[in-house]
N, C-alpha and C. Protein backbone atom coordinates (compact mmCIF):
# COMPACT_ATOMS: atom_id res chain seq x y z
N UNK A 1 62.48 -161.50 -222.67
CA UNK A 1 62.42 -160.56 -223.76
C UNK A 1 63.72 -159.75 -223.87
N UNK A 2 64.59 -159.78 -222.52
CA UNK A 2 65.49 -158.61 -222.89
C UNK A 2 66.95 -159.67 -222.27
N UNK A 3 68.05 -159.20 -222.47
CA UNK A 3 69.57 -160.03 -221.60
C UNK A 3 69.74 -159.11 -220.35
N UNK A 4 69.88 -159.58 -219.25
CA UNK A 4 71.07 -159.03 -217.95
C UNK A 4 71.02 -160.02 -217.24
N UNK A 5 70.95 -159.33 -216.09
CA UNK A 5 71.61 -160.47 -214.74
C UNK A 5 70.65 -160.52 -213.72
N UNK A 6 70.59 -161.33 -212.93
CA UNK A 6 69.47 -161.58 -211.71
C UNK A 6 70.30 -161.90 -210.97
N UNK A 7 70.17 -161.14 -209.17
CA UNK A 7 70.77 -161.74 -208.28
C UNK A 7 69.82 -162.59 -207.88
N UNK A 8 70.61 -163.13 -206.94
CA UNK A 8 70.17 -164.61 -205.81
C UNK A 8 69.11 -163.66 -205.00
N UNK A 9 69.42 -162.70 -204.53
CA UNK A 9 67.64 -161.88 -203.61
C UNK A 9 66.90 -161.64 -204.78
N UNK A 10 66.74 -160.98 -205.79
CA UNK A 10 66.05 -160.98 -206.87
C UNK A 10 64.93 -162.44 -206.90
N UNK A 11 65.67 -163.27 -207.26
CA UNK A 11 65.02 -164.88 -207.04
C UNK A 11 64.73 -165.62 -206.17
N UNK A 12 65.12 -165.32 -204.92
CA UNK A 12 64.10 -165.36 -203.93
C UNK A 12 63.08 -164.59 -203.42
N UNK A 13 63.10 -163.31 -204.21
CA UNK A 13 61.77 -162.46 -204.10
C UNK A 13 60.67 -163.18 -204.75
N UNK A 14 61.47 -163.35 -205.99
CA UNK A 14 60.16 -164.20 -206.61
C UNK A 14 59.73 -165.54 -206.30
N UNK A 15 60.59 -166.15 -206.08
CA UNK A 15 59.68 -167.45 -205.04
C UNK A 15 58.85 -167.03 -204.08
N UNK A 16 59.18 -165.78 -203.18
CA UNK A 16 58.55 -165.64 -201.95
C UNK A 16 56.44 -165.03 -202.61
N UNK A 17 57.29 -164.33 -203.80
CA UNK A 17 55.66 -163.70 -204.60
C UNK A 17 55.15 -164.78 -204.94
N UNK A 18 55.14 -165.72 -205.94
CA UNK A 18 54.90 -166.73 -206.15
C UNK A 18 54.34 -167.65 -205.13
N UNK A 19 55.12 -168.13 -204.00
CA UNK A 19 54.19 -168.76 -203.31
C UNK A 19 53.03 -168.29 -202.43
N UNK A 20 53.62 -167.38 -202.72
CA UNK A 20 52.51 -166.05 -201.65
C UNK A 20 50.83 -166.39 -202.51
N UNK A 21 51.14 -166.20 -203.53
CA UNK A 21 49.61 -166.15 -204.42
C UNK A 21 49.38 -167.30 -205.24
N UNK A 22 50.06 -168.59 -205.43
CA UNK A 22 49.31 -170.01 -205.61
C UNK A 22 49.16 -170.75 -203.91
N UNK A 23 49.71 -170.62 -203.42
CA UNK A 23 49.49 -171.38 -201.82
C UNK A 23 50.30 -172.67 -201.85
N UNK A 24 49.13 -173.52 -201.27
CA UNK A 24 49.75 -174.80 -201.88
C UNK A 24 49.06 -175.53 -202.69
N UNK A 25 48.25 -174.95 -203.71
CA UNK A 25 48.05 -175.27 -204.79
C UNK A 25 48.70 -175.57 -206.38
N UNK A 26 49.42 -175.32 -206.28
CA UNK A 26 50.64 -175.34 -207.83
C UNK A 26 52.25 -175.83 -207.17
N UNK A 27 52.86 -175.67 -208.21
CA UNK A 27 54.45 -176.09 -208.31
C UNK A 27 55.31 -174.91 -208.99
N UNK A 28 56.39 -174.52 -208.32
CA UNK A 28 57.59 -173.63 -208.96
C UNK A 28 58.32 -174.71 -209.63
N UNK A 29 59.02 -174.18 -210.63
CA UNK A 29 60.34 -174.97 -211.21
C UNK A 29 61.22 -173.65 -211.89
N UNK A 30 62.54 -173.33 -210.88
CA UNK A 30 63.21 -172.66 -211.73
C UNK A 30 64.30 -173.42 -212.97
N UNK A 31 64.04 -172.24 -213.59
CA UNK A 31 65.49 -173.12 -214.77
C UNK A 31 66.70 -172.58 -214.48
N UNK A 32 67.16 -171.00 -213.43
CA UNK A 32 68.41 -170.44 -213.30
C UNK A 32 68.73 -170.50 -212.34
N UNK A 33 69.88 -170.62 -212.55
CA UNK A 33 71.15 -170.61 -210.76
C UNK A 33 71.86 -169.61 -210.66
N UNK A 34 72.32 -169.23 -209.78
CA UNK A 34 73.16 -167.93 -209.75
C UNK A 34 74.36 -168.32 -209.20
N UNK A 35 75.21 -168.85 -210.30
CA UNK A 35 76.61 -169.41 -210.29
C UNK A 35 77.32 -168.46 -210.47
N UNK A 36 77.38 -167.61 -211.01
CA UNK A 36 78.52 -166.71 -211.52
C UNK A 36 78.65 -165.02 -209.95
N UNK A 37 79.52 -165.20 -209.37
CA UNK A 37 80.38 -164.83 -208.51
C UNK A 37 80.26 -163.05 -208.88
N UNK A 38 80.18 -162.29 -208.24
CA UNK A 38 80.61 -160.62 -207.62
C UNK A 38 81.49 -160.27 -207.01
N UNK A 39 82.50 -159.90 -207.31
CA UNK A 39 83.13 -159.11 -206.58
C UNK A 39 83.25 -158.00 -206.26
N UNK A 40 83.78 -157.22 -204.85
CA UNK A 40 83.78 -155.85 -204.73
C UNK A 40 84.99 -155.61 -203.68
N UNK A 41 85.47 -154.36 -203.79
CA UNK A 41 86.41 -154.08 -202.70
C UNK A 41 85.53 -153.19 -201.84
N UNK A 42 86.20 -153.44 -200.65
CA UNK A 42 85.62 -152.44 -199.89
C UNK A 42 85.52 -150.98 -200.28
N UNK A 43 84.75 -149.78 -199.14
CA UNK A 43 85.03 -148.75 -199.24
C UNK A 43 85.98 -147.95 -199.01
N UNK A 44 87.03 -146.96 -199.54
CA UNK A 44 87.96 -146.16 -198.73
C UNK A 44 89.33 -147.42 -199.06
N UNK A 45 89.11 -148.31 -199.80
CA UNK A 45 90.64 -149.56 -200.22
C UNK A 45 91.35 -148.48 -201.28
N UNK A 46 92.42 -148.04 -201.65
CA UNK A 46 93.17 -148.04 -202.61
C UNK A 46 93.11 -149.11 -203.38
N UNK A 47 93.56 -148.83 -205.07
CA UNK A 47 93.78 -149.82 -205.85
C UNK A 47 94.79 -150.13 -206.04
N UNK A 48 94.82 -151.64 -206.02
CA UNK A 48 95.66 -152.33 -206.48
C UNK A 48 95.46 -153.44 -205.23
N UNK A 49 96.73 -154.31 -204.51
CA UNK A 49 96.05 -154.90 -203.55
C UNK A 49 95.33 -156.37 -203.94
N UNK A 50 95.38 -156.72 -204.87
CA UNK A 50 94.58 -157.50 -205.54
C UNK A 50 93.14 -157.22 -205.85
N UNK A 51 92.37 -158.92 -205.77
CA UNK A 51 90.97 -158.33 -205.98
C UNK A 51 90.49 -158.70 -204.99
N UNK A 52 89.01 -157.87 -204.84
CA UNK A 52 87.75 -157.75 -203.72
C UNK A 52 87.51 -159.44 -203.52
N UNK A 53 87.00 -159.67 -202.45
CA UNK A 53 86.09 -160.60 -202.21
C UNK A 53 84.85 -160.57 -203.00
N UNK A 54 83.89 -161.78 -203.03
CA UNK A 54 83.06 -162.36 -203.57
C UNK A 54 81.42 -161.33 -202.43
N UNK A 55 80.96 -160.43 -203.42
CA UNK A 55 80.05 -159.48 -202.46
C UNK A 55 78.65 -160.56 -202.89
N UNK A 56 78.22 -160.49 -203.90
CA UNK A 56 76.70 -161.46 -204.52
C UNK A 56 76.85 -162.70 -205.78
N UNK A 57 76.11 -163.10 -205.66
CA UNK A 57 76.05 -163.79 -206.88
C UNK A 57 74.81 -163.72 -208.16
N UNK A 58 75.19 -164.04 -209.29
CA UNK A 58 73.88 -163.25 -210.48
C UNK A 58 74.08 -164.84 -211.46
N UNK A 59 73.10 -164.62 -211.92
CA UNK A 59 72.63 -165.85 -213.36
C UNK A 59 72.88 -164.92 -214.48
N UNK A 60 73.42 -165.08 -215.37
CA UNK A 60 73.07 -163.97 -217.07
C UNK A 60 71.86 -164.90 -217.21
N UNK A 61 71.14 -163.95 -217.55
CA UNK A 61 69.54 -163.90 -218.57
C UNK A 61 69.85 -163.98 -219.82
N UNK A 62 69.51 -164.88 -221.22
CA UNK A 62 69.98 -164.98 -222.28
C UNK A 62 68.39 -164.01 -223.09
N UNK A 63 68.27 -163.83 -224.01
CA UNK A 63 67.00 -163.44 -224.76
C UNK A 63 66.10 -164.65 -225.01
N UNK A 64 64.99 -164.95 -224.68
CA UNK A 64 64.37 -165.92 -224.83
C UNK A 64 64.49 -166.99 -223.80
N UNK A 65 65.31 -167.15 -223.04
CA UNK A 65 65.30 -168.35 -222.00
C UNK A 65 64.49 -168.02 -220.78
N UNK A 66 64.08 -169.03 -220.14
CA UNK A 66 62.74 -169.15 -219.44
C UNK A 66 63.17 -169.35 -217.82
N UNK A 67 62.52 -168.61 -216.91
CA UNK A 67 63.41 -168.59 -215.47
C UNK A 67 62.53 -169.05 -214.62
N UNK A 68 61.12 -169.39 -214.59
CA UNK A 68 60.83 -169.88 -213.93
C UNK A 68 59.33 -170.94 -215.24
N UNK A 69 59.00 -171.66 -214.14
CA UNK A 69 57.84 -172.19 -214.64
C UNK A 69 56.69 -173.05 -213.30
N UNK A 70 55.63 -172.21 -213.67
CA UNK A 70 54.53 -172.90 -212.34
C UNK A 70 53.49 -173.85 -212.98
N UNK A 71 53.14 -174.96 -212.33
CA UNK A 71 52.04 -175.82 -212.31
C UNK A 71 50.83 -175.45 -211.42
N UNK A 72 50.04 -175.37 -211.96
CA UNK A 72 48.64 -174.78 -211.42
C UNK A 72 47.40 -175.46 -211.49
N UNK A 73 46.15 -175.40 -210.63
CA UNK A 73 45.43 -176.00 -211.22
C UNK A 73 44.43 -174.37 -211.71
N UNK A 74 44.21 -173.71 -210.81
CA UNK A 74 43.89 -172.38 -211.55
C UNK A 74 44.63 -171.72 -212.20
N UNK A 75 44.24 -171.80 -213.32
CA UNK A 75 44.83 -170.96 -214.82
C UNK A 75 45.08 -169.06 -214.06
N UNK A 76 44.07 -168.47 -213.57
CA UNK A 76 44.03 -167.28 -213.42
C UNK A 76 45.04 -166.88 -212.45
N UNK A 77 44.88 -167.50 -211.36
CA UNK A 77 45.85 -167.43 -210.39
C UNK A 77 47.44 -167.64 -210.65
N UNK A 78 48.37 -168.61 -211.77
CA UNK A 78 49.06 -168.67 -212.33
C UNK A 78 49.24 -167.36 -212.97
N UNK A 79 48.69 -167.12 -213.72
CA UNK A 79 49.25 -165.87 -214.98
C UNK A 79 49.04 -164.53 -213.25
N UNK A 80 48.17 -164.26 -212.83
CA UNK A 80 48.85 -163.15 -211.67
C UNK A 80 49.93 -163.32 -210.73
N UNK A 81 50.08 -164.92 -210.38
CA UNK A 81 51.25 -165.07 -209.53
C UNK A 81 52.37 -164.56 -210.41
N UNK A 82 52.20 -164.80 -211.99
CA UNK A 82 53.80 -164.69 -212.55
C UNK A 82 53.77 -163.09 -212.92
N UNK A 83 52.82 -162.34 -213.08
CA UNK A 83 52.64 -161.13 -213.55
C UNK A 83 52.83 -160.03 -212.20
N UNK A 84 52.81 -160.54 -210.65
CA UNK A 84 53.55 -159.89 -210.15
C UNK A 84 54.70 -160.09 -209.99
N UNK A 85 55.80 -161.43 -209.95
CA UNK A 85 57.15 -161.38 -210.13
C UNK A 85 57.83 -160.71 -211.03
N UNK A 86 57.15 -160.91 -212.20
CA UNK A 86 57.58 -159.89 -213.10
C UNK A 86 57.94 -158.63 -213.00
N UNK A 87 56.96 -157.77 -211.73
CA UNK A 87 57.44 -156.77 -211.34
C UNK A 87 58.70 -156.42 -210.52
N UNK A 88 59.31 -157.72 -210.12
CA UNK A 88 60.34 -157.94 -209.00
C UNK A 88 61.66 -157.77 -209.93
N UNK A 89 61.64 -157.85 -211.04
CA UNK A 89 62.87 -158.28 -211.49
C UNK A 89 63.54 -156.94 -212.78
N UNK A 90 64.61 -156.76 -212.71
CA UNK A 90 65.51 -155.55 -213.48
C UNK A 90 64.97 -155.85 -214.93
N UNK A 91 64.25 -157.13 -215.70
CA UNK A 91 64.16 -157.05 -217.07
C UNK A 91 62.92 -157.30 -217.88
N UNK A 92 62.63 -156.98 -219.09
CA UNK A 92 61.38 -157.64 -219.54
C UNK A 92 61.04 -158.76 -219.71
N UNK A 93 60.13 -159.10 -219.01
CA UNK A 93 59.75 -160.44 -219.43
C UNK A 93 58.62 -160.32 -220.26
N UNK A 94 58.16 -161.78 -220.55
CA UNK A 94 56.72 -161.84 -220.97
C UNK A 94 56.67 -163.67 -220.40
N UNK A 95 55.05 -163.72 -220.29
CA UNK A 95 54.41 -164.69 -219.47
C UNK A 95 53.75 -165.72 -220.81
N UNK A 96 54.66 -166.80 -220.80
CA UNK A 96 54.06 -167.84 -222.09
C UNK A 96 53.24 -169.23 -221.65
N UNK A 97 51.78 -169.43 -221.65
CA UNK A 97 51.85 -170.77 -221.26
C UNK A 97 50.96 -171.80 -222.41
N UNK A 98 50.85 -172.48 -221.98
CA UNK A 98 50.34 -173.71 -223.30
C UNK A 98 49.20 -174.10 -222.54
């Protein structure tokens, strides 16, 4: 529903919620990677010096694109597994299934 960024702990929180509450009953499939690189300088560096090392890595979130998707055989258990990740993460989502 909304654009920013997800780190790499961000998305493994939510795998960890996720499998926590289908078991081994269902399937994850993410659609995002967290290719795109962080940098930071240390604390107490003056500027200039070049640039910081590589501190995390983040995915951009587009409006409408889809970050994860579970296979279930309980319907109910699906929509709460994804409705607590949802709470894990910096943006709005919303939960679509067919």
């Amino acid at each position: 529903m909304s654009f920013g960024r997800i780190t790499s702990k961000q998305l493994i929180s939510i795998r960890q919620t996720i499998k926590k509450n289908i078991k081994k009953v269902g399937k994850i499939t993410f659609h995002v990677f967290p290719q795109t690189p962080v940098s930071k300088k240390p604390k107490e560096i003056r500027m200039g010096k070049g640039k910081g090392s590589v501190d995390h890595w983040i995915s951009k979130i587009k409006v409408g694109q889809t970050i994860c998707e579970i296979k279930t055989e309980s319907f109910l258990k699906g929509i709460k597994a994804l409705k607590l990740a949802s709470f894990r993460l910096p943006l709005k989502t919303k939960i679509v299934y067919t």
